[in-house]
PDB file of N, CA and C in Angstrom:
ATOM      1  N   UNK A   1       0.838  -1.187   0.000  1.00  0.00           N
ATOM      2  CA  UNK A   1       0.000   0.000   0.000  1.00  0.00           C
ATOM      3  C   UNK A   1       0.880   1.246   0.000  1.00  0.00           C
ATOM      4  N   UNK A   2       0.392   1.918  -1.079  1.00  0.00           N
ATOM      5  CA  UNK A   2       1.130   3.780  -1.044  1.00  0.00           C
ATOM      6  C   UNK A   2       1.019   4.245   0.256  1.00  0.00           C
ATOM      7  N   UNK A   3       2.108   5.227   0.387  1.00  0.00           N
ATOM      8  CA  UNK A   3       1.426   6.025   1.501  1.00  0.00           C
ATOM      9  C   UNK A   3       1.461   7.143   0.681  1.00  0.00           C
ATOM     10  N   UNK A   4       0.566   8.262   1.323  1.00  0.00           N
ATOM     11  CA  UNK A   4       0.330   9.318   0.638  1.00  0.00           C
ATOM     12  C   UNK A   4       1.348  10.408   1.580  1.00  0.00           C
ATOM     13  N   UNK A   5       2.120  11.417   0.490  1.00  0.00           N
ATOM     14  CA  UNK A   5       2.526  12.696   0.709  1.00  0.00           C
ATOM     15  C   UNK A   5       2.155  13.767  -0.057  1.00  0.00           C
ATOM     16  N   UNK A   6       2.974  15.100   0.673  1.00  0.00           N
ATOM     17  CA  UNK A   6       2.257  15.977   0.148  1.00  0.00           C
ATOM     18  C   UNK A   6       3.575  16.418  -0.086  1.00  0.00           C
ATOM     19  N   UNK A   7       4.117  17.449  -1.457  1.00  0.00           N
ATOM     20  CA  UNK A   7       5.134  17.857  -1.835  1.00  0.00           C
ATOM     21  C   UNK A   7       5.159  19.259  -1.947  1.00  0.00           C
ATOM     22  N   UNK A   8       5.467  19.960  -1.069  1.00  0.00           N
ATOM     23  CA  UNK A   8       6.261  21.766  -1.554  1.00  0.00           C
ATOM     24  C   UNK A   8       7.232  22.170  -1.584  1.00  0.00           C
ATOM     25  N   UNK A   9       7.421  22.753  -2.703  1.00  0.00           N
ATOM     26  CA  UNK A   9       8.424  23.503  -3.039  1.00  0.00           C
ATOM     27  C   UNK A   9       9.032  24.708  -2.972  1.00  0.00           C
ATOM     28  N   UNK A  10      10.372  24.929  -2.974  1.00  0.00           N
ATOM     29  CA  UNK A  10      11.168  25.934  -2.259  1.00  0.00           C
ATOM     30  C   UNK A  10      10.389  27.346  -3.092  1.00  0.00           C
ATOM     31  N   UNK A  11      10.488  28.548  -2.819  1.00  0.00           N
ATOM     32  CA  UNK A  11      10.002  29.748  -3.692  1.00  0.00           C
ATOM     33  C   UNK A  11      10.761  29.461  -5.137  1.00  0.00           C
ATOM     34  N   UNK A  12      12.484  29.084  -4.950  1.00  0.00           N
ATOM     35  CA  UNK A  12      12.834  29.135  -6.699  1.00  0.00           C
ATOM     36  C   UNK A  12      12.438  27.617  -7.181  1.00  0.00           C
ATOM     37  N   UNK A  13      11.901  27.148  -6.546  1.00  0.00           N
ATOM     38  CA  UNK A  13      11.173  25.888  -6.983  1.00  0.00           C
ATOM     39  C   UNK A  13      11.725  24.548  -7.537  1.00  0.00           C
ATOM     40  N   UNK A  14      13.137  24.898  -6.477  1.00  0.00           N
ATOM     41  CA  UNK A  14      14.335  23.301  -7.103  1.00  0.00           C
ATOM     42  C   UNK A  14      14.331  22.543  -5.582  1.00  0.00           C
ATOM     43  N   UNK A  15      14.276  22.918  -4.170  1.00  0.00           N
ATOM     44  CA  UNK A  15      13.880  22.031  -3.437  1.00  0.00           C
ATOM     45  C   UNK A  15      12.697  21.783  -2.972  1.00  0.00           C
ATOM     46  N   UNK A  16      12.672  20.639  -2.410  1.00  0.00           N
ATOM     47  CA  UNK A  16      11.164  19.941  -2.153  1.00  0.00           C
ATOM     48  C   UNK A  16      11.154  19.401  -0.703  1.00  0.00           C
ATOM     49  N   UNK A  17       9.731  19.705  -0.099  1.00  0.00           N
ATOM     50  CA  UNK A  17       9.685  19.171   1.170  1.00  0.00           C
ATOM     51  C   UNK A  17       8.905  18.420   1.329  1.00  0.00           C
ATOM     52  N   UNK A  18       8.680  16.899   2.303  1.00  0.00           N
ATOM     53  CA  UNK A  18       7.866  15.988   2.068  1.00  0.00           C
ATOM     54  C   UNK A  18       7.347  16.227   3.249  1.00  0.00           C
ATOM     55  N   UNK A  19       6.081  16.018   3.329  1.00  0.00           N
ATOM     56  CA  UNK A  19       4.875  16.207   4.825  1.00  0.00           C
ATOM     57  C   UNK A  19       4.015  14.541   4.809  1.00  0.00           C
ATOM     58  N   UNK A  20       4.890  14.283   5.881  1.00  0.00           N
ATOM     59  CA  UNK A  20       3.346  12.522   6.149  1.00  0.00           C
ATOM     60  C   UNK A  20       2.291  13.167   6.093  1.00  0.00           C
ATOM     61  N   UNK A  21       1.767  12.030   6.025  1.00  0.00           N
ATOM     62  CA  UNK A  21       0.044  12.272   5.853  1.00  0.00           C
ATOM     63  C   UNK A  21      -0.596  12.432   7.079  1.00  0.00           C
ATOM     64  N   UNK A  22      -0.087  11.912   8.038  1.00  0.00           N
ATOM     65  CA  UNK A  22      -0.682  12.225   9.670  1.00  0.00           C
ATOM     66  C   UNK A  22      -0.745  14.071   9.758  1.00  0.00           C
ATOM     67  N   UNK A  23       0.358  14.593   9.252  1.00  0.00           N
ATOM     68  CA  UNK A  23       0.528  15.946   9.674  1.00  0.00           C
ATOM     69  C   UNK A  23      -0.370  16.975   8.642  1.00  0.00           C
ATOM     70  N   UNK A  24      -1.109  16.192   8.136  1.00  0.00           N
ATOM     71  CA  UNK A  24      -2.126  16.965   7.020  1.00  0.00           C
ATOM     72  C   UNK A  24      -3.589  16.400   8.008  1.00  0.00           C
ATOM     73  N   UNK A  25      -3.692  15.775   8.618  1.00  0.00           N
ATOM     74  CA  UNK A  25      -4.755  15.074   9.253  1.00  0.00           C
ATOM     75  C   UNK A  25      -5.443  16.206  10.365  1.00  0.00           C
ATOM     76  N   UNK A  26      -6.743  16.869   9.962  1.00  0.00           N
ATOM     77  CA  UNK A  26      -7.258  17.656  10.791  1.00  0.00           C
ATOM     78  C   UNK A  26      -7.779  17.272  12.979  1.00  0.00           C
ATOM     79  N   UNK A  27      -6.608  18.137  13.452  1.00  0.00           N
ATOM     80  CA  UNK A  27      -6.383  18.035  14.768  1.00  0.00           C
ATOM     81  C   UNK A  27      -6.760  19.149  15.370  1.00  0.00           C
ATOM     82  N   UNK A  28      -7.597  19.337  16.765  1.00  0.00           N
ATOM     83  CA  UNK A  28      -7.688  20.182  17.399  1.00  0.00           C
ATOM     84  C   UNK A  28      -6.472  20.722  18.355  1.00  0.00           C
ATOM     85  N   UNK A  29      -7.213  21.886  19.247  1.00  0.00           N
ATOM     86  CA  UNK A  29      -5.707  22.450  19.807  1.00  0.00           C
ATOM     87  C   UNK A  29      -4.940  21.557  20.358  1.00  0.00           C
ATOM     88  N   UNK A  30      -5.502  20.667  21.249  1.00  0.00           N
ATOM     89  CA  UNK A  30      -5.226  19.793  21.956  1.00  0.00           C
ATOM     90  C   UNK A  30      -4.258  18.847  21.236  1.00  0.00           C
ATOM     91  N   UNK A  31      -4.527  18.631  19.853  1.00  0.00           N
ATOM     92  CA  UNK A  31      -3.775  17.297  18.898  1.00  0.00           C
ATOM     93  C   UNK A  31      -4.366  16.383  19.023  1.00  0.00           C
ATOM     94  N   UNK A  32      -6.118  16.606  19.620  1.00  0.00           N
ATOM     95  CA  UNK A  32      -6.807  15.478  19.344  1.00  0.00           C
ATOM     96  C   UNK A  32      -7.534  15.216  17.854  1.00  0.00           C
ATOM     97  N   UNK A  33      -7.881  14.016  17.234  1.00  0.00           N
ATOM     98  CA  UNK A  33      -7.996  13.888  16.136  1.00  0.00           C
ATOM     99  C   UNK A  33      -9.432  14.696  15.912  1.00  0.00           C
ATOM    100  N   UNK A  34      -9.891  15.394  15.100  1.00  0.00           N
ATOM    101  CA  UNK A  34     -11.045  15.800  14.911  1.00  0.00           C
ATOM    102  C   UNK A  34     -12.011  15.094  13.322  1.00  0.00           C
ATOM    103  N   UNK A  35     -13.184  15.569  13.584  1.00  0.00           N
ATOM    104  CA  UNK A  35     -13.644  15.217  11.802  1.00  0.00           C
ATOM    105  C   UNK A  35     -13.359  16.184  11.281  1.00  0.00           C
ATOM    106  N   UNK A  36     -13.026  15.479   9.675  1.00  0.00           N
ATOM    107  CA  UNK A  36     -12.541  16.633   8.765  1.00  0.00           C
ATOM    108  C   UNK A  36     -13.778  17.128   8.244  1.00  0.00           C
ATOM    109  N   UNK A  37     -15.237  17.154   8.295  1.00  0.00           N
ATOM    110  CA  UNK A  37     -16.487  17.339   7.614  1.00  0.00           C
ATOM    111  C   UNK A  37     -17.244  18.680   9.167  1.00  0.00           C
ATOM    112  N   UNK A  38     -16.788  18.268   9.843  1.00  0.00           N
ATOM    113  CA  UNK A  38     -18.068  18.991  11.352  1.00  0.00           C
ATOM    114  C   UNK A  38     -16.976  19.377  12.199  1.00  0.00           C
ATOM    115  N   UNK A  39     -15.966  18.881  12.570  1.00  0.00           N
ATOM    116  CA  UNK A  39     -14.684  19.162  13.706  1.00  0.00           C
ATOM    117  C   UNK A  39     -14.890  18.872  14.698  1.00  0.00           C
ATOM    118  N   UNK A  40     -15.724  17.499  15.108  1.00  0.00           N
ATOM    119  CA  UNK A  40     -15.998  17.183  16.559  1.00  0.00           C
ATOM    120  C   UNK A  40     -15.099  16.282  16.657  1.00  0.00           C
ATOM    121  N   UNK A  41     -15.070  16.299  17.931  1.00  0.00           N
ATOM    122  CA  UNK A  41     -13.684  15.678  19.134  1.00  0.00           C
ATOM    123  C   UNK A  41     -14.128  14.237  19.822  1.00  0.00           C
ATOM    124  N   UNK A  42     -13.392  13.347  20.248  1.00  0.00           N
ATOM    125  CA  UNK A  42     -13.637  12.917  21.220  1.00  0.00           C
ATOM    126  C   UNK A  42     -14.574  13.514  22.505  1.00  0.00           C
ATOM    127  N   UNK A  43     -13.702  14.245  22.849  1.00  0.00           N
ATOM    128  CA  UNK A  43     -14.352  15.425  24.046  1.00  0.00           C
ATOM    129  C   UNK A  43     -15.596  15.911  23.549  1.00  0.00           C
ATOM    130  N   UNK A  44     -15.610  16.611  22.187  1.00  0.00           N
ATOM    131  CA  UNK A  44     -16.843  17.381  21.640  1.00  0.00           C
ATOM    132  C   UNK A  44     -17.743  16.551  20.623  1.00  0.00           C
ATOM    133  N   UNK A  45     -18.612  15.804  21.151  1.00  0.00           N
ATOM    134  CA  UNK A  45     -19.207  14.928  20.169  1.00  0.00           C
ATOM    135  C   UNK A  45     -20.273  15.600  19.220  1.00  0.00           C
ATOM    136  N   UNK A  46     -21.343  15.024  18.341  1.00  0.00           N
ATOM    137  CA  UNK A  46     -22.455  15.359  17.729  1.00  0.00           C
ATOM    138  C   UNK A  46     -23.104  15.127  18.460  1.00  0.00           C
ATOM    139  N   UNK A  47     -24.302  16.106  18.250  1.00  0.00           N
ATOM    140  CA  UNK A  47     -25.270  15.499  18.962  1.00  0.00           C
ATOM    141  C   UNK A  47     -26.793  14.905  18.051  1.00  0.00           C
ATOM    142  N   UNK A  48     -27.179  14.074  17.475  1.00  0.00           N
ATOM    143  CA  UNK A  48     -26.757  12.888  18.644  1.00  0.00           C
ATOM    144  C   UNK A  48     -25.580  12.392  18.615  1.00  0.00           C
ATOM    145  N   UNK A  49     -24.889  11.603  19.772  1.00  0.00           N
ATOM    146  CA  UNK A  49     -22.943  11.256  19.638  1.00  0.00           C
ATOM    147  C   UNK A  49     -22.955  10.743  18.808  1.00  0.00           C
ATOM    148  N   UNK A  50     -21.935  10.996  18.286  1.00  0.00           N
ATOM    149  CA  UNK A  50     -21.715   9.956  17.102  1.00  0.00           C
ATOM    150  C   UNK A  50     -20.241   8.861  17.732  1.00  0.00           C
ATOM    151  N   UNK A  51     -19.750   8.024  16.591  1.00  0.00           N
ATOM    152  CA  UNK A  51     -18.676   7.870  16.568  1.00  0.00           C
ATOM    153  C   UNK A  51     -17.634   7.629  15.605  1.00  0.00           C
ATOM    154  N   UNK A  52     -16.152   7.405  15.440  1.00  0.00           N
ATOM    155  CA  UNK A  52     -15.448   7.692  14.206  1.00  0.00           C
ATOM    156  C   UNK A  52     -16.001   6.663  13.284  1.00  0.00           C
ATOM    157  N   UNK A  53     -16.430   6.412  12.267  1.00  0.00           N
ATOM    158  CA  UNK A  53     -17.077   5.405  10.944  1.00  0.00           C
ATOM    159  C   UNK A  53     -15.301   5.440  10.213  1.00  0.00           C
ATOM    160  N   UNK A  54     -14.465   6.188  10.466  1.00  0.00           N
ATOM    161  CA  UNK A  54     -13.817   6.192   9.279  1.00  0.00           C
ATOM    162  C   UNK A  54     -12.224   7.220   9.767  1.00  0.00           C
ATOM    163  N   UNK A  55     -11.194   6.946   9.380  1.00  0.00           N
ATOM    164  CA  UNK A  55     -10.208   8.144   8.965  1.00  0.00           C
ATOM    165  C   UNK A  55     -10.574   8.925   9.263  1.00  0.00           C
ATOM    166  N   UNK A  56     -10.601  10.048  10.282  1.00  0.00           N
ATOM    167  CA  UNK A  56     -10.647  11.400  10.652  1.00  0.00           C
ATOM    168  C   UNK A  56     -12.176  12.033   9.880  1.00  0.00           C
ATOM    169  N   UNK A  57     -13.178  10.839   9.819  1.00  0.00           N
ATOM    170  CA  UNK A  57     -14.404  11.500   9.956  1.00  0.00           C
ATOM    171  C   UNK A  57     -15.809  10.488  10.625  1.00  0.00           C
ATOM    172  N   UNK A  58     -16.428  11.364  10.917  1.00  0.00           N
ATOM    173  CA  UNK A  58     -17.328  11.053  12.435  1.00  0.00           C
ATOM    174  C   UNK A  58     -17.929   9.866  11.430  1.00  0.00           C
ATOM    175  N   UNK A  59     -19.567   9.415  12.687  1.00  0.00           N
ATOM    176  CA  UNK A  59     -20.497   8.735  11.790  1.00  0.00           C
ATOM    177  C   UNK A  59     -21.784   9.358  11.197  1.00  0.00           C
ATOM    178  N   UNK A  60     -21.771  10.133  12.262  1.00  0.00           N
ATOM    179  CA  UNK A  60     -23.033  11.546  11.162  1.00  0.00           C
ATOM    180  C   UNK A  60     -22.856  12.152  10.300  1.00  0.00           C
ATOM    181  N   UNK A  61     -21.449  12.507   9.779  1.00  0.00           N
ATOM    182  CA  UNK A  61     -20.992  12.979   8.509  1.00  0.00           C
ATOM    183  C   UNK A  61     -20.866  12.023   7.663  1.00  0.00           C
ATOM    184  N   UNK A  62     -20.325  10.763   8.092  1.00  0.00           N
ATOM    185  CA  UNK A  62     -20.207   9.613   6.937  1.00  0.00           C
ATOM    186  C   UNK A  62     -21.922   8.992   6.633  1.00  0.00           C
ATOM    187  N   UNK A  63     -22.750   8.955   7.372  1.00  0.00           N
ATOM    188  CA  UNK A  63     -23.982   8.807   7.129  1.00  0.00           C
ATOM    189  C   UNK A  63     -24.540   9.973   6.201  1.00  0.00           C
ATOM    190  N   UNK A  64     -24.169  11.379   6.342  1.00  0.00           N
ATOM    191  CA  UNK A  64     -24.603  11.862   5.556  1.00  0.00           C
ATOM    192  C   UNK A  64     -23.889  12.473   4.117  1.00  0.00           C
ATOM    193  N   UNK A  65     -22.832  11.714   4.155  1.00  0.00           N
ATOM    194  CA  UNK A  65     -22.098  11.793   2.482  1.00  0.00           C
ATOM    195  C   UNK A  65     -22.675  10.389   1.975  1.00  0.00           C
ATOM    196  N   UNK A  66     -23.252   9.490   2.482  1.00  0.00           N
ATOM    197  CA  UNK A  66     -23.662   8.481   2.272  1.00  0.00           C
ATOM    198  C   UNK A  66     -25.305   8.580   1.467  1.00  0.00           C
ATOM    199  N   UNK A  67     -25.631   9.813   2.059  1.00  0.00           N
ATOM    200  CA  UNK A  67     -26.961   9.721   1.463  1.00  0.00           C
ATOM    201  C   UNK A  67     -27.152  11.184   0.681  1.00  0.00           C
ATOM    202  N   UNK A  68     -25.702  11.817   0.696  1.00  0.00           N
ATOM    203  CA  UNK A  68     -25.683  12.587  -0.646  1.00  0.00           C
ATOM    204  C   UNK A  68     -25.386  11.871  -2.131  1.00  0.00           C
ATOM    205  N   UNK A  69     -24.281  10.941  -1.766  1.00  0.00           N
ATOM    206  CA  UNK A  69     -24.091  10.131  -2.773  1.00  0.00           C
ATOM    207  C   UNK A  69     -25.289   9.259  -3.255  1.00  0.00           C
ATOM    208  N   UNK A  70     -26.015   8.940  -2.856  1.00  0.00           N
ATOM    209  CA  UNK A  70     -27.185   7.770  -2.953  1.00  0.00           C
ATOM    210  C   UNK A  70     -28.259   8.929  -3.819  1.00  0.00           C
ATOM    211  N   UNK A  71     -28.136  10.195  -3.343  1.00  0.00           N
ATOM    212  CA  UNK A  71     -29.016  11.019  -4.165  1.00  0.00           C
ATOM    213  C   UNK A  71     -28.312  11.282  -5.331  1.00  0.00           C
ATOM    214  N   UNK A  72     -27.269  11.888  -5.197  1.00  0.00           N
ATOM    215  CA  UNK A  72     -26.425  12.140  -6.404  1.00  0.00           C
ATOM    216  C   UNK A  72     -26.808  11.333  -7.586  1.00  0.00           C
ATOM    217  N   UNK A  73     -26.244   9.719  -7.292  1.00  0.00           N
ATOM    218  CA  UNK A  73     -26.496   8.650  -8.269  1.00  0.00           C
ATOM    219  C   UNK A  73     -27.976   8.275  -8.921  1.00  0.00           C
ATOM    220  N   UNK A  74     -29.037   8.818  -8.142  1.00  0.00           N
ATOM    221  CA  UNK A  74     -30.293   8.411  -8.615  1.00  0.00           C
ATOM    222  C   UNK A  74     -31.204   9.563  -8.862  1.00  0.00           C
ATOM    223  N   UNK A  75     -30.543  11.059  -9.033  1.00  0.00           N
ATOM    224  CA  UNK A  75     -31.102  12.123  -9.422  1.00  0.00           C
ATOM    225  C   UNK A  75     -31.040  11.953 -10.831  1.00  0.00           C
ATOM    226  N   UNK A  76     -32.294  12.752 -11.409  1.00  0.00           N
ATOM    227  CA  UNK A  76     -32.279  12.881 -12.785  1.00  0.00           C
ATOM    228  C   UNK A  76     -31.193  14.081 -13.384  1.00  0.00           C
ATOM    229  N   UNK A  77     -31.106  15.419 -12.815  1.00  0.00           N
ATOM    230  CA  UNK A  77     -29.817  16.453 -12.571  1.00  0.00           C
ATOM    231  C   UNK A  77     -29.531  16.917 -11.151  1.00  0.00           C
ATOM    232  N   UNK A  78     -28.862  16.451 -10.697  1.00  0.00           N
ATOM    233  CA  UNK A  78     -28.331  16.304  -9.555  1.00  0.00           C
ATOM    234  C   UNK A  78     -27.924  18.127  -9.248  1.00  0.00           C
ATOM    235  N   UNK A  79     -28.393  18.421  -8.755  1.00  0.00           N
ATOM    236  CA  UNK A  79     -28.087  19.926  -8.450  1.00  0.00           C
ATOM    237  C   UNK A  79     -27.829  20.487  -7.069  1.00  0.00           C
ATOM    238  N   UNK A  80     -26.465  20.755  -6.305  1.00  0.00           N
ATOM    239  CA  UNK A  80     -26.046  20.560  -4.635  1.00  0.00           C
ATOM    240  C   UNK A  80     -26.541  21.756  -4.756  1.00  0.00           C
ATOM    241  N   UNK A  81     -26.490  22.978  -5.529  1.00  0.00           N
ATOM    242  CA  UNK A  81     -26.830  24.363  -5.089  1.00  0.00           C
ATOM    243  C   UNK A  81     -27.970  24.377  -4.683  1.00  0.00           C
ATOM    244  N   UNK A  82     -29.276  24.224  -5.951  1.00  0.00           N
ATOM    245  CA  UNK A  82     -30.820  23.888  -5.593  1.00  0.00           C
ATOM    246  C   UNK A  82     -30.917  22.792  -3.891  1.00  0.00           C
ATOM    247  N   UNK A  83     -30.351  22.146  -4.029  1.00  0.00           N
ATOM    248  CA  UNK A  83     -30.204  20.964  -3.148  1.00  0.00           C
ATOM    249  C   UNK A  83     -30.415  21.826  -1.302  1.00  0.00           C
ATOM    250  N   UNK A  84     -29.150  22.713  -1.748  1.00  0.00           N
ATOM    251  CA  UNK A  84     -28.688  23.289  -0.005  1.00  0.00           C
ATOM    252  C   UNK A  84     -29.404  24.585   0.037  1.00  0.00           C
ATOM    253  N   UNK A  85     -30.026  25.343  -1.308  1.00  0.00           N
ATOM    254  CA  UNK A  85     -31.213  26.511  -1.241  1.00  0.00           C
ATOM    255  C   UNK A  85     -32.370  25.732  -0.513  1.00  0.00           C
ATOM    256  N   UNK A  86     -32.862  24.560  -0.592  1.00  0.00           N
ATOM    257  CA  UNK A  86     -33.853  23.986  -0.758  1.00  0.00           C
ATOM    258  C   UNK A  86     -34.105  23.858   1.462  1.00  0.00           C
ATOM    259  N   UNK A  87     -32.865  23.354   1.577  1.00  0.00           N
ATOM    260  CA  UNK A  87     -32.473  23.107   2.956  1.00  0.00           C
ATOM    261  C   UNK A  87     -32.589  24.278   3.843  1.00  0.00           C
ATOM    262  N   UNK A  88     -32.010  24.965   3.346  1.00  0.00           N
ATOM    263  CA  UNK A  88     -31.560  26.787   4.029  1.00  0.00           C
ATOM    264  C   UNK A  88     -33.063  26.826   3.823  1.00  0.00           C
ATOM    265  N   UNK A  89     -33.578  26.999   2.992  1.00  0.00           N
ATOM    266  CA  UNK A  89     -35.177  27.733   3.228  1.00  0.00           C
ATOM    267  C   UNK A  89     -36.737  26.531   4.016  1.00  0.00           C
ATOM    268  N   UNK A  90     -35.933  25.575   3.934  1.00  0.00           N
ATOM    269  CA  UNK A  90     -36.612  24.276   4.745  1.00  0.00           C
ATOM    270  C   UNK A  90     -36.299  24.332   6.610  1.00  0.00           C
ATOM    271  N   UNK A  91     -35.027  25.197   6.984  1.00  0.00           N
ATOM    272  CA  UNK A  91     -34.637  25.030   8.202  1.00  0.00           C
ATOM    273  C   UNK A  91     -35.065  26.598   8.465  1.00  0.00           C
ATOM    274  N   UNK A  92     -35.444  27.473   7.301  1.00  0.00           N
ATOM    275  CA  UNK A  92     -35.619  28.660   7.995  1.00  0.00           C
ATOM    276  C   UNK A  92     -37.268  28.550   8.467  1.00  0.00           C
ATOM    277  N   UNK A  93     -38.037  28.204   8.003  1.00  0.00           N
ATOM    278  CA  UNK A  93     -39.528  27.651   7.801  1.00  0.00           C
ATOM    279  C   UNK A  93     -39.746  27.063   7.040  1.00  0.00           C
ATOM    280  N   UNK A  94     -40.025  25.073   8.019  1.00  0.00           N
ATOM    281  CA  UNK A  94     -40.780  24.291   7.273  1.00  0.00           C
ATOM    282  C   UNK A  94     -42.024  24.196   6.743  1.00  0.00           C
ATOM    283  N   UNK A  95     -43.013  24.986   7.173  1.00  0.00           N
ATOM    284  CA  UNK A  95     -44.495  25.258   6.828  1.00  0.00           C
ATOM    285  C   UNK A  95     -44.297  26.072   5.159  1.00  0.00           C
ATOM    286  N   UNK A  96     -43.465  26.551   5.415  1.00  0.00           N
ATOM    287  CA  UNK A  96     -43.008  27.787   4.188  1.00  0.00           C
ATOM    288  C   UNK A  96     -43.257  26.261   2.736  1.00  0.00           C
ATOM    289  N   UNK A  97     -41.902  25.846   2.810  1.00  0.00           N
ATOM    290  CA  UNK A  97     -41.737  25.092   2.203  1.00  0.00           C
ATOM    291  C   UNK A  97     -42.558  23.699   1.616  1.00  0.00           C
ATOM    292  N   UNK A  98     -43.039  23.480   2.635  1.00  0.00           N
ATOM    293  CA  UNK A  98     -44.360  21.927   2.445  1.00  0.00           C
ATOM    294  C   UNK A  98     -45.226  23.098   1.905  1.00  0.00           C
ATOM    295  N   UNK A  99     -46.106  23.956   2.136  1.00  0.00           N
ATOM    296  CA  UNK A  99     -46.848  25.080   1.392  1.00  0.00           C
ATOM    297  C   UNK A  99     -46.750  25.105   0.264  1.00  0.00           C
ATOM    298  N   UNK A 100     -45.376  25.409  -0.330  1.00  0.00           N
ATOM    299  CA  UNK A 100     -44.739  25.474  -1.790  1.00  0.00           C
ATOM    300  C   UNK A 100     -44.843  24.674  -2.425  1.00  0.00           C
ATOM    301  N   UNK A 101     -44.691  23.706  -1.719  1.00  0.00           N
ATOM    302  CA  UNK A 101     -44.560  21.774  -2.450  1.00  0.00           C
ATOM    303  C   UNK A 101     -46.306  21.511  -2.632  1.00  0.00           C
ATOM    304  N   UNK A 102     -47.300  21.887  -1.970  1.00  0.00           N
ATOM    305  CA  UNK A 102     -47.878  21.899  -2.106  1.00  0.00           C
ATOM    306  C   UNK A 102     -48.893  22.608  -3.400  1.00  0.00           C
ATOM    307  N   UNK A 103     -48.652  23.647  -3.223  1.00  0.00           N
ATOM    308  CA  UNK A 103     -48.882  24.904  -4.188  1.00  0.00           C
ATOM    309  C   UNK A 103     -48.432  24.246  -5.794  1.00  0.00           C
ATOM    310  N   UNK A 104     -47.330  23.734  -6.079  1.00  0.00           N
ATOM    311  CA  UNK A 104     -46.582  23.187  -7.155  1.00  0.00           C
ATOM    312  C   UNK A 104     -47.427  21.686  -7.519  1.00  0.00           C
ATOM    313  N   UNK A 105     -48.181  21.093  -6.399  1.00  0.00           N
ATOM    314  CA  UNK A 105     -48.343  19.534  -6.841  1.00  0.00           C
ATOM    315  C   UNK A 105     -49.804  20.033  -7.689  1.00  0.00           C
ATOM    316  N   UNK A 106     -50.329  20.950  -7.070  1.00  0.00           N
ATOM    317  CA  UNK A 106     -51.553  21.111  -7.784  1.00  0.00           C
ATOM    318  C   UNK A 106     -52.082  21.898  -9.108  1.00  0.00           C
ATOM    319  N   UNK A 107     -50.514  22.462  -9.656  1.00  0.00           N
ATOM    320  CA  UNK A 107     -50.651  22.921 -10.520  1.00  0.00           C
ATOM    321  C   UNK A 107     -50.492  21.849 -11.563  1.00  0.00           C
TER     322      UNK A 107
END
C-alpha cells in the first residue's frame, strides 16, 4: 500500500519538502484527532454522539455523504446548489416550504 505525501516547493522551486500524511490530518488544539467534515472531538461529540465510521471523519458525517451520494447517483440532474437553497429555506420555515410543495403539486 502507497502512503500518501504531500510535496512543496522551495520559492525558486528546485527544493522539495515531504509532509506525512498524519501531519495533514485535521487536529484540534489539543492534537486530538477531529472530523474533517463537522470538527468534533472525542471530548466534543455530535449530537446525537456519534462515533469515528472512518479516517478522521465522524459517523453523522459519513452517514450523511452516504446519502448525498445515494441522491447524487439516482437524481435525474443532480443539483447541490438547488439541493442546499432547498435546505436553508426548509430550516428557515418548514411550513413555508411543504406550502410550496404543495402549491406546485396542484398545478
Amino acid at each position: 500500500m502507497m502512503t500518501k505525501a504531500k510535496v512543496t516547493r522551495d520559492r525558486d522551486g528546485r527544493g522539495a519538502r515531504v509532509e506525512a500524511v498524519d501531519s495533514l490530518q485535521p487536529r484540534d488544539k489539543d492534537g486530538m484527532m477531529k472530523c474533517r467534515v463537522c470538527g468534533c472531538t472525542e471530548v466534543r461529540a455530535c449530537q446525537p454522539p456519534c462515533s469515528w465510521a472512518g479516517p478522521f471523519i465522524c459517523s453523522n458525517c459519513h452517514n450523511a455523504v452516504s446519502a448525498l451520494r445515494q441522491w447524487k447517483e439516482g437524481a435525474n440532474r443532480a443539483n447541490m446548489t438547488a439541493l442546499l437553497r432547498e435546505l436553508e429555506l426548509q430550516w428557515e420555515d418548514p411550513f413555508l416550504a411543504c406550502s410550496r410543495a404543495a402549491r406546485g403539486a396542484r398545478r
